[in-house]
C-alpha atoms as a PDB file:
ATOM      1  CA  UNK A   1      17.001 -19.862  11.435  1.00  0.00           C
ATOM      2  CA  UNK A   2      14.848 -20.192   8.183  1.00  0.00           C
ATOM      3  CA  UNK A   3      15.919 -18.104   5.402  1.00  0.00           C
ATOM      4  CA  UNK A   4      13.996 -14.775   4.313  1.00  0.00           C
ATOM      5  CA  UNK A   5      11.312 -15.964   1.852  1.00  0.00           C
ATOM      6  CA  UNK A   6      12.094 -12.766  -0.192  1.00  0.00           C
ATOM      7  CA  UNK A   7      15.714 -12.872  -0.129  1.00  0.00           C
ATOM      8  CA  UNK A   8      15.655 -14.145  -3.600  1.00  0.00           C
ATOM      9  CA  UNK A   9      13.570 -11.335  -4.783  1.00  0.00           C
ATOM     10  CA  UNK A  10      15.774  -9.109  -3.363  1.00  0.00           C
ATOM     11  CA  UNK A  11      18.436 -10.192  -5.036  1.00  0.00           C
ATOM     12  CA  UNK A  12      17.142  -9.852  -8.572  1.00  0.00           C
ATOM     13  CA  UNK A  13      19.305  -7.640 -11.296  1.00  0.00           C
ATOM     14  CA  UNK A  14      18.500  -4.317 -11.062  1.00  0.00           C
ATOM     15  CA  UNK A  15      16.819  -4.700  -7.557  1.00  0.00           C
ATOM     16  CA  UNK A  16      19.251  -3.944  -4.513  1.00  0.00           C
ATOM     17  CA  UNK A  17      19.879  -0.464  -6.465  1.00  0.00           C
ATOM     18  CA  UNK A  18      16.673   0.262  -7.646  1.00  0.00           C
ATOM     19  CA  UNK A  19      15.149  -0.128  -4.183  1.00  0.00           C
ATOM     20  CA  UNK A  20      18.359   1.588  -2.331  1.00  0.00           C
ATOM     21  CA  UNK A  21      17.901   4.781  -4.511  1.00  0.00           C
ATOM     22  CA  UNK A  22      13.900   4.650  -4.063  1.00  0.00           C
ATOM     23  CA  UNK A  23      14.383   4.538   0.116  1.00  0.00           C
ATOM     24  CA  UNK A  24      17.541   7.050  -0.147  1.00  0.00           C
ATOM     25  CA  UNK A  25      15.105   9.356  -2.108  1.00  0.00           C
ATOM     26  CA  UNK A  26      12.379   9.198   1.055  1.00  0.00           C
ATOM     27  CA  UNK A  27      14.715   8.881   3.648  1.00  0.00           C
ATOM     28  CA  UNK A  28      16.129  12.850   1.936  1.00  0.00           C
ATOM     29  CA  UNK A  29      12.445  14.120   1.965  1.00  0.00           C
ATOM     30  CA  UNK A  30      11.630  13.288   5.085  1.00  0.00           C
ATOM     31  CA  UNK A  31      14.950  14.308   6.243  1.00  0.00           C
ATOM     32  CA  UNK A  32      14.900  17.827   4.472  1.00  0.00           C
ATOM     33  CA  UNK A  33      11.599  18.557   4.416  1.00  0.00           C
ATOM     34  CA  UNK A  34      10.056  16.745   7.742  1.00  0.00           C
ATOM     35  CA  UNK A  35      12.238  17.866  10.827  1.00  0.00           C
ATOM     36  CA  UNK A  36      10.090  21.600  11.280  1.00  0.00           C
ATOM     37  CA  UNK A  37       7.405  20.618   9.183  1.00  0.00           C
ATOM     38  CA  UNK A  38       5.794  17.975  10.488  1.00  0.00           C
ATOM     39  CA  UNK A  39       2.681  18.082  12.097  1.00  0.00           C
ATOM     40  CA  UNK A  40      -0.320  15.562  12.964  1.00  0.00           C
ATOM     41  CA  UNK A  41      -1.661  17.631  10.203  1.00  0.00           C
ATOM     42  CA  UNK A  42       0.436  17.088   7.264  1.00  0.00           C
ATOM     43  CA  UNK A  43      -0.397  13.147   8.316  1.00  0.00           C
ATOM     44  CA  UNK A  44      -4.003  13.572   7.815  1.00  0.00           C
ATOM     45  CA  UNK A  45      -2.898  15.070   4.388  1.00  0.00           C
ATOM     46  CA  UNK A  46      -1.122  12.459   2.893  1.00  0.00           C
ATOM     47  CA  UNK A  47      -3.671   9.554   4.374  1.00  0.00           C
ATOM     48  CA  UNK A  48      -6.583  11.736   2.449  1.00  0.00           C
ATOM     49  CA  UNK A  49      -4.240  12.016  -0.829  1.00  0.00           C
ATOM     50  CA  UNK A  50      -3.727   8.375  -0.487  1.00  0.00           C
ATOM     51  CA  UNK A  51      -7.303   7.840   0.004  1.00  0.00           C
ATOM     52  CA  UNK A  52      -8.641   9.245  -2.599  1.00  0.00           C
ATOM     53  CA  UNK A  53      -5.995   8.077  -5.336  1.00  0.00           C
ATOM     54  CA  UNK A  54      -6.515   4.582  -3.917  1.00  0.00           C
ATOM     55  CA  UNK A  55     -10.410   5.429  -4.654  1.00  0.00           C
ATOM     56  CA  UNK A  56      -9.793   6.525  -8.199  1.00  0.00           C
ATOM     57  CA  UNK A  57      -7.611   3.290  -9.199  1.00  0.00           C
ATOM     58  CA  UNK A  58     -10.368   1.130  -7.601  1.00  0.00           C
ATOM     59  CA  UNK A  59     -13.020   3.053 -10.119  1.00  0.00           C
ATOM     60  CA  UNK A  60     -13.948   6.230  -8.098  1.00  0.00           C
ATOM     61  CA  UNK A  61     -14.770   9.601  -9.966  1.00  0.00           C
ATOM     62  CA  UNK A  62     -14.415  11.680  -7.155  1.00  0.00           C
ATOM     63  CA  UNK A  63     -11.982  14.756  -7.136  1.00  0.00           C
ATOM     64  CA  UNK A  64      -9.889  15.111  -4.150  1.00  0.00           C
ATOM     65  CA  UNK A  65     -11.501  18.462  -3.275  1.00  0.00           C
ATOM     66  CA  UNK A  66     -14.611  16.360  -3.490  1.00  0.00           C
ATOM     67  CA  UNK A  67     -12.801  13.525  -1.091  1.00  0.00           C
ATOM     68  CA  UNK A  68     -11.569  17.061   1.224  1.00  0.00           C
ATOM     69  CA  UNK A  69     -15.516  18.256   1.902  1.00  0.00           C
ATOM     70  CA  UNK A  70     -16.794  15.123   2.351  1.00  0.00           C
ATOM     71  CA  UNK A  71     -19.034  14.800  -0.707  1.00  0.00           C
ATOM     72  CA  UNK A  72     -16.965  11.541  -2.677  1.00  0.00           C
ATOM     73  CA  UNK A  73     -18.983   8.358  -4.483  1.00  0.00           C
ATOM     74  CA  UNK A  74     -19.334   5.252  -2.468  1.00  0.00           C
ATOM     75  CA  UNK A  75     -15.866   4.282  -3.477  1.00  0.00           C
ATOM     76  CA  UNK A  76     -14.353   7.364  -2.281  1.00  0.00           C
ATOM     77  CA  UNK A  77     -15.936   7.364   1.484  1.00  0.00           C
ATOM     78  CA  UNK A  78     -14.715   3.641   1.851  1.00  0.00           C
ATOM     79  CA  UNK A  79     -11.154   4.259   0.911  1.00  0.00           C
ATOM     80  CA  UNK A  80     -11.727   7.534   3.687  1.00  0.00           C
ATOM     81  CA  UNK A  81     -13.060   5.170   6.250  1.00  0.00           C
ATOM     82  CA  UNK A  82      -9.945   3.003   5.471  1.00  0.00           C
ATOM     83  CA  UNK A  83      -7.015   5.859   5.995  1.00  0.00           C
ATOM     84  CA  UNK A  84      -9.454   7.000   9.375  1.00  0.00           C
ATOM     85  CA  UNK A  85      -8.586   3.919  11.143  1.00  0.00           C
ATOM     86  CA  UNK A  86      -5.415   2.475   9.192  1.00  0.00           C
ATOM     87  CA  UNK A  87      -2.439   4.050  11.605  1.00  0.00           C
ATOM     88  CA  UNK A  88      -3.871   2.662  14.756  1.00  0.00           C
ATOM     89  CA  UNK A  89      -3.683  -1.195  13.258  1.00  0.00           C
ATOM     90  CA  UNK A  90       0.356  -0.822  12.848  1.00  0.00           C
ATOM     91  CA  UNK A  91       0.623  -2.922  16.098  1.00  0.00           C
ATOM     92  CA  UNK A  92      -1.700  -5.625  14.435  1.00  0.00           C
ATOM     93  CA  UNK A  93      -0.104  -5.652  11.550  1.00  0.00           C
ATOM     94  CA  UNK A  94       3.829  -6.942  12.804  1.00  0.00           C
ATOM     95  CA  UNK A  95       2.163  -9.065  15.731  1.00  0.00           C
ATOM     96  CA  UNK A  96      -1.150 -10.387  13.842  1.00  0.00           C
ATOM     97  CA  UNK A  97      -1.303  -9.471  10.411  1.00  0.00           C
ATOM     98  CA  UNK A  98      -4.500 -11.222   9.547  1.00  0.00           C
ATOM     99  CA  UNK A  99      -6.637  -9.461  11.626  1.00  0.00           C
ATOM    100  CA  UNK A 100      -5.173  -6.361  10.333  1.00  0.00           C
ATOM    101  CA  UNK A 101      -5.869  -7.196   6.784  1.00  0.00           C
ATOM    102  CA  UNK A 102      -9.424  -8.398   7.630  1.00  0.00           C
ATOM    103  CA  UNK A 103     -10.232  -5.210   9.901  1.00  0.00           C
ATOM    104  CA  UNK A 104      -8.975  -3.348   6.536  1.00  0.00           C
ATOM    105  CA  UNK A 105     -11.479  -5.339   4.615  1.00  0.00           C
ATOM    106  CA  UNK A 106     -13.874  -4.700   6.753  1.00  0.00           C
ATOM    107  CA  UNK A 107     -13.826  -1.031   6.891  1.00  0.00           C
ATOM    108  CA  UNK A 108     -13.520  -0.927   2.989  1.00  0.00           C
ATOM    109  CA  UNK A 109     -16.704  -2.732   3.044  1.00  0.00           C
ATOM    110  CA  UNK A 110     -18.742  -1.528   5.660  1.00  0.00           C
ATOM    111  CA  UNK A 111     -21.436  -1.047   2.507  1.00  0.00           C
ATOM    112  CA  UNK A 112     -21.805  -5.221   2.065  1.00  0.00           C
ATOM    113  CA  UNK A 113     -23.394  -7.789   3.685  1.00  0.00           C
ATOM    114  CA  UNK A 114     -22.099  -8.627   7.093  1.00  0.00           C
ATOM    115  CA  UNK A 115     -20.841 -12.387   6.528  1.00  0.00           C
ATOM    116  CA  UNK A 116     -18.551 -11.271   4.006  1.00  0.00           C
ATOM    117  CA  UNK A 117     -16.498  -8.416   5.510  1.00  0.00           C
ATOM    118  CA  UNK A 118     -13.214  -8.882   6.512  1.00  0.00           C
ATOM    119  CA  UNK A 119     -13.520 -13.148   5.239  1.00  0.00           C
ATOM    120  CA  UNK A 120     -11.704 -14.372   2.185  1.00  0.00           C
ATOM    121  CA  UNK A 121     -14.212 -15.817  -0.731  1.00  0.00           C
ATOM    122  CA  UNK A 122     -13.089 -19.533   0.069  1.00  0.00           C
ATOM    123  CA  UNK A 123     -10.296 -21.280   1.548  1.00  0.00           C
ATOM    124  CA  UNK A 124      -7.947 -20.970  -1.510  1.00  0.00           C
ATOM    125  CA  UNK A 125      -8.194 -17.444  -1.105  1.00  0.00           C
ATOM    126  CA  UNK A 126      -7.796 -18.244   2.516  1.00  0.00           C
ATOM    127  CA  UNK A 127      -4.722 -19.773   2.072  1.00  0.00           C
ATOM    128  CA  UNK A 128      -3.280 -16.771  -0.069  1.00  0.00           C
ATOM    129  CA  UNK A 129      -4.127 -14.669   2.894  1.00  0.00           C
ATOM    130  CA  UNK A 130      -2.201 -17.105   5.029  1.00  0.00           C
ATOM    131  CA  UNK A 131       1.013 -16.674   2.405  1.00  0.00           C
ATOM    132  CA  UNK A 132       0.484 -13.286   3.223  1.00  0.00           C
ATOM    133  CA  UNK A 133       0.505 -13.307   6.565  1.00  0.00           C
ATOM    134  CA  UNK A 134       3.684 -15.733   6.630  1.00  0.00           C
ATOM    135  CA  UNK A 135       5.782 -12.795   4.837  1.00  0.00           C
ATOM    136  CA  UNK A 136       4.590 -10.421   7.072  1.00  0.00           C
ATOM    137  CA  UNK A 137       6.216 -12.526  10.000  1.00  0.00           C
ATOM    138  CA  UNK A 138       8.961 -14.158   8.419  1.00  0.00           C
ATOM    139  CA  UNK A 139      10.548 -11.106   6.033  1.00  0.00           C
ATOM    140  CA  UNK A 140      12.891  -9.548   8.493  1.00  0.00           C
ATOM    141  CA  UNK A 141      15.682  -9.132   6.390  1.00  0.00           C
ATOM    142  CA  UNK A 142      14.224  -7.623   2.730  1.00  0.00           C
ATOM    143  CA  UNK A 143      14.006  -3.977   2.498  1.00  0.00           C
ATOM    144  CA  UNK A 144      10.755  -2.949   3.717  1.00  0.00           C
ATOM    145  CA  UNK A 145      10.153  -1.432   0.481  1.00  0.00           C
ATOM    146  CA  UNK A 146      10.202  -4.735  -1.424  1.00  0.00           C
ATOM    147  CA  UNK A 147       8.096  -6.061   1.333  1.00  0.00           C
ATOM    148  CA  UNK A 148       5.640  -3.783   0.682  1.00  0.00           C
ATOM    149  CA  UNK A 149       5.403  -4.005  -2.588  1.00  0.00           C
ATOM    150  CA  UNK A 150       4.845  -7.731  -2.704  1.00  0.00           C
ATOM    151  CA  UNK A 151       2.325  -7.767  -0.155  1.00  0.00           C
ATOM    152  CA  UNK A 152       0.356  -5.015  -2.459  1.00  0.00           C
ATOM    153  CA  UNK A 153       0.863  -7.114  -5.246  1.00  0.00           C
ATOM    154  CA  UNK A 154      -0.304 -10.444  -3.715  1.00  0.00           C
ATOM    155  CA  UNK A 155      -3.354  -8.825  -2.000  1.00  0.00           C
ATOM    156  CA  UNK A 156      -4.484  -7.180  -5.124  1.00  0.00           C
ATOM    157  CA  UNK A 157      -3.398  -9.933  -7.809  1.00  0.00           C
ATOM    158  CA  UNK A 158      -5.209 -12.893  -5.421  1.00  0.00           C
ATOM    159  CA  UNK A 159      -8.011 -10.730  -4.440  1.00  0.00           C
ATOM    160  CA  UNK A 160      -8.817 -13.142  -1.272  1.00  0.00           C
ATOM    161  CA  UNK A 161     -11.697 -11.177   0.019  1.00  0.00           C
ATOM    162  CA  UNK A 162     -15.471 -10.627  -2.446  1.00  0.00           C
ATOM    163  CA  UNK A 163     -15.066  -7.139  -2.476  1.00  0.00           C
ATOM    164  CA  UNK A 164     -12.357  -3.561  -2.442  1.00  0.00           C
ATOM    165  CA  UNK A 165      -9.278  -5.857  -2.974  1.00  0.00           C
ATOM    166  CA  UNK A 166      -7.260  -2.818  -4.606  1.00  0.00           C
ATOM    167  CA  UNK A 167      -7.976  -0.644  -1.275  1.00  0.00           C
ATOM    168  CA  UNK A 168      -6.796  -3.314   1.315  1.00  0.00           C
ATOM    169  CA  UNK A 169      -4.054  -3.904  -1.228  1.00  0.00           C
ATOM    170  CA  UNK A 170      -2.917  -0.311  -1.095  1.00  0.00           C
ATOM    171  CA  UNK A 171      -3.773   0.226   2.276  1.00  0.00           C
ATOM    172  CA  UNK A 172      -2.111  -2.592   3.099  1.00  0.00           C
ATOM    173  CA  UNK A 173       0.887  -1.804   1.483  1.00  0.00           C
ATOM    174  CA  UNK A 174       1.342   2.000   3.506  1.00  0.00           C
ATOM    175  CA  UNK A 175       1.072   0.138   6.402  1.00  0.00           C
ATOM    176  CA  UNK A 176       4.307  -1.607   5.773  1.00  0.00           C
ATOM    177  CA  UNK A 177       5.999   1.119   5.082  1.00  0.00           C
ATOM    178  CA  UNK A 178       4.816   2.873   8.433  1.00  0.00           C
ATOM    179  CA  UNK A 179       5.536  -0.528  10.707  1.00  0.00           C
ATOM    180  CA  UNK A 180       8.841  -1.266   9.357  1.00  0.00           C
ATOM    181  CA  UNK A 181       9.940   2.089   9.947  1.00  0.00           C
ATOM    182  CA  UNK A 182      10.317   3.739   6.467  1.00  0.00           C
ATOM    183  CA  UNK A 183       7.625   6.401   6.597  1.00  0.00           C
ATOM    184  CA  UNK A 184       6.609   6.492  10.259  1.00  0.00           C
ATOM    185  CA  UNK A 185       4.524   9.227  10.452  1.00  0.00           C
ATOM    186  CA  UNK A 186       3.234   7.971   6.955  1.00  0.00           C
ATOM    187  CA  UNK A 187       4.043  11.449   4.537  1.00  0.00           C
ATOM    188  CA  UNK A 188       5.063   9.100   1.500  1.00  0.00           C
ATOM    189  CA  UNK A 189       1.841   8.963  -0.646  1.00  0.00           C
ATOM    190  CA  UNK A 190       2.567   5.634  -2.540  1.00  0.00           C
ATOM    191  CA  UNK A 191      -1.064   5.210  -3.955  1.00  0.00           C
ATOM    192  CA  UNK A 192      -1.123   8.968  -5.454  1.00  0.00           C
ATOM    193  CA  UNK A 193       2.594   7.417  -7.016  1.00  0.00           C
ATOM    194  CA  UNK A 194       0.596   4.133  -8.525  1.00  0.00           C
ATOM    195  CA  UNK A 195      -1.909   6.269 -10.012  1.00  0.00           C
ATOM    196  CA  UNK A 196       0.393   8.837 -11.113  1.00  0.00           C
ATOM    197  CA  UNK A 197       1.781   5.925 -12.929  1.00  0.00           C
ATOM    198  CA  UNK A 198      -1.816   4.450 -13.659  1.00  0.00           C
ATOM    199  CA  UNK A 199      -0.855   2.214 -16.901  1.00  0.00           C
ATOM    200  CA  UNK A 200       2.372   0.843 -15.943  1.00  0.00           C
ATOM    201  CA  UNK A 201       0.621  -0.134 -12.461  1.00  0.00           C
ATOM    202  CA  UNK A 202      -2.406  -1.713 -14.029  1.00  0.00           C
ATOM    203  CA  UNK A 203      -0.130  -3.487 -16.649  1.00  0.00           C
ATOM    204  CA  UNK A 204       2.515  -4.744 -13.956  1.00  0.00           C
ATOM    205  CA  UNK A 205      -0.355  -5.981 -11.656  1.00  0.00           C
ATOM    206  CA  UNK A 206      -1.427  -8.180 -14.733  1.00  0.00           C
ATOM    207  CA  UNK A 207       2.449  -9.330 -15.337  1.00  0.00           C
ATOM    208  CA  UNK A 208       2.801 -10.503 -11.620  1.00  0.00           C
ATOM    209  CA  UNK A 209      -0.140 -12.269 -12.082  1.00  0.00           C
ATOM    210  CA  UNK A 210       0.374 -14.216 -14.648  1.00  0.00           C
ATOM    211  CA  UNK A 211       3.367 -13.813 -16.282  1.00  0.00           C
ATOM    212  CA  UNK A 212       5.866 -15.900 -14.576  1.00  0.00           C
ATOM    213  CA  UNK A 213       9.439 -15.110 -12.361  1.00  0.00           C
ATOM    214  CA  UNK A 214       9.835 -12.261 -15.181  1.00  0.00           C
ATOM    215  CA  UNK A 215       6.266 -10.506 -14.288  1.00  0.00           C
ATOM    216  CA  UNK A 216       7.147 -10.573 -10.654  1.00  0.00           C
ATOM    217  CA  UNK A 217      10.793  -9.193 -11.293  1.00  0.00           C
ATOM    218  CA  UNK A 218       9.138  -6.143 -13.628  1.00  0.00           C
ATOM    219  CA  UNK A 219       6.405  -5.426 -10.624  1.00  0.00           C
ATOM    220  CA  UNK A 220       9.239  -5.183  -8.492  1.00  0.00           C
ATOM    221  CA  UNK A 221      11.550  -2.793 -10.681  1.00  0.00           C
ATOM    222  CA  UNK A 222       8.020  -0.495 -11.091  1.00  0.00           C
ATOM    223  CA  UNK A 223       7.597   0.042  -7.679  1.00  0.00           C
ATOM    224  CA  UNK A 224      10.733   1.106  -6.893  1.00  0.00           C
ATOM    225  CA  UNK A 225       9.386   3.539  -9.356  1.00  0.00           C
ATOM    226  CA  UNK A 226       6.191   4.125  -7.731  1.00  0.00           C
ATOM    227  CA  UNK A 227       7.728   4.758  -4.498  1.00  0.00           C
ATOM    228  CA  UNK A 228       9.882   7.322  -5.673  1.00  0.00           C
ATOM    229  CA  UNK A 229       6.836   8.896  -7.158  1.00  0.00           C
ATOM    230  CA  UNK A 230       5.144   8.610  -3.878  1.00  0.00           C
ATOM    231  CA  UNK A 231       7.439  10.319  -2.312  1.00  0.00           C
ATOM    232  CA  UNK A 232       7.185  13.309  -4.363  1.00  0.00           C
ATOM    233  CA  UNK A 233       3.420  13.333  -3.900  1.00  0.00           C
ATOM    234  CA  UNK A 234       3.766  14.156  -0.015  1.00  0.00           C
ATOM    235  CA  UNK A 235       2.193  16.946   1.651  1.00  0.00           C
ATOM    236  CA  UNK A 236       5.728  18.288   2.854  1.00  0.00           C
ATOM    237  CA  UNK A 237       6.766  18.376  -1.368  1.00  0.00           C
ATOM    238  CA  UNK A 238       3.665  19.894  -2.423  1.00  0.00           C
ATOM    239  CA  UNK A 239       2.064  21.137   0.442  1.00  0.00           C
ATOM    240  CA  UNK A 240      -1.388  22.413  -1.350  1.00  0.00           C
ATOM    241  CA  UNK A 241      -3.470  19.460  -2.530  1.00  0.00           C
ATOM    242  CA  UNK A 242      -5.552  19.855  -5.562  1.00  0.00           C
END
């Protein structure tokens, strides 16, 4: 059996607890807060939340009461169309993740050309997408949460596809946490946590990127963080959205 490709990563100082307190912390809100509460509802919620602060990080100026009556930018009604459909690919994404991400893609981009929606720029970024894809299958050991958190990073920081890399980034990264059972009915709002925490996100994206083993271990330390924030931006904590 081939080793976990992330086992390393979870192994880092300061990981194991960091990501063990962020996943106790959503494991007690859904716990105390989801048995009576939960409704098909309170999902819609936290996908719109999620929409829209996915929208603002990628450059939107919407509100979310805009985002709530329809009446968003451009940006803002592609992240929407996103969270519509994103629940109903959780099957694609643990059996064929690629066609997940590229029917992510291609919602986000419904706006551009044809020939480019849902295709990486070129086969380097093809390849990325591959790597990707090769977590996906092969991480069955890591804590979701870690999983998530590099596929986010490696979507957004490789930007494979010409277009709304942040979104599919984002989006993709929810999805995790729905297929691999930490969030199933998807309540966590991790993008409203990444924008909560809009400078350390932006600035951590840039140190996985290019700044060696020590930028990935600081990405993974902040979104521990970010989760944890997340989870405090659900529907069933605050259920009146702004």
């Amino acid at each position: 059996m081939s080793q976990d490709p992330l086992s390393r990563l979870a192994s880092l100082e300061g990981v194991p607890s960091a990501y063990a307190a962020a996943r106790d912390g959503i494991d007690a809100m859904l716990r105390d807060r989801g048995l009576r509460r939960t409704s098909p509802e309170t999902t819609a919620e936290s996908l719109l939340r999620g929409a829209h602060a996915s929208a603002v990080l990628e450059g939107s100026t919407a509100s979310l009461a805009d985002v709530r009556e329809g009446r968003g930018d451009e940006v803002a009604a592609d992240s929407v169309r996103v969270s519509a459909e994103l629940l109903s690919l959780v099957p694609a994404l643990s059996r064929t993740p690629l066609q997940a991400l590229a029917r992510i893609h291609a919602l986000a981009s419904a706006s551009q050309p044809a020939d480019s929606r849902g295709r990486p720029r070129d086969e380097a970024a093809a390849a990325r997408l591959r790597g990707v894809g090769d977590l996906l299958v092969a991480s069955a050991t890591a804590p979701a949460l870690l999983v998530a958190a590099v596929v986010h990073a490696e979507l957004a920081t490789a930007a494979p596809f010409a277009s709304h890399n942040g979104i599919v980034a984002r989006a993709a990264e929810r999805l995790v946490l729905v297929a691999r059972g930490v969030d199933e009915k998807s309540l966590v709002v991790p993008e409203a946590g990444h924008l909560a925490l809009r400078a350390a996100y932006e600035s951590n994206l840039r140190g996985y990127a290019g700044g060696g083993p020590a930028g990935v271990h600081a990405w993974l330390l902040y979104a521990a963080e970010a989760y944890a924030a997340g989870a405090e931006a659900s529907p069933l904590r605050t259920p009146h959205g702004g």
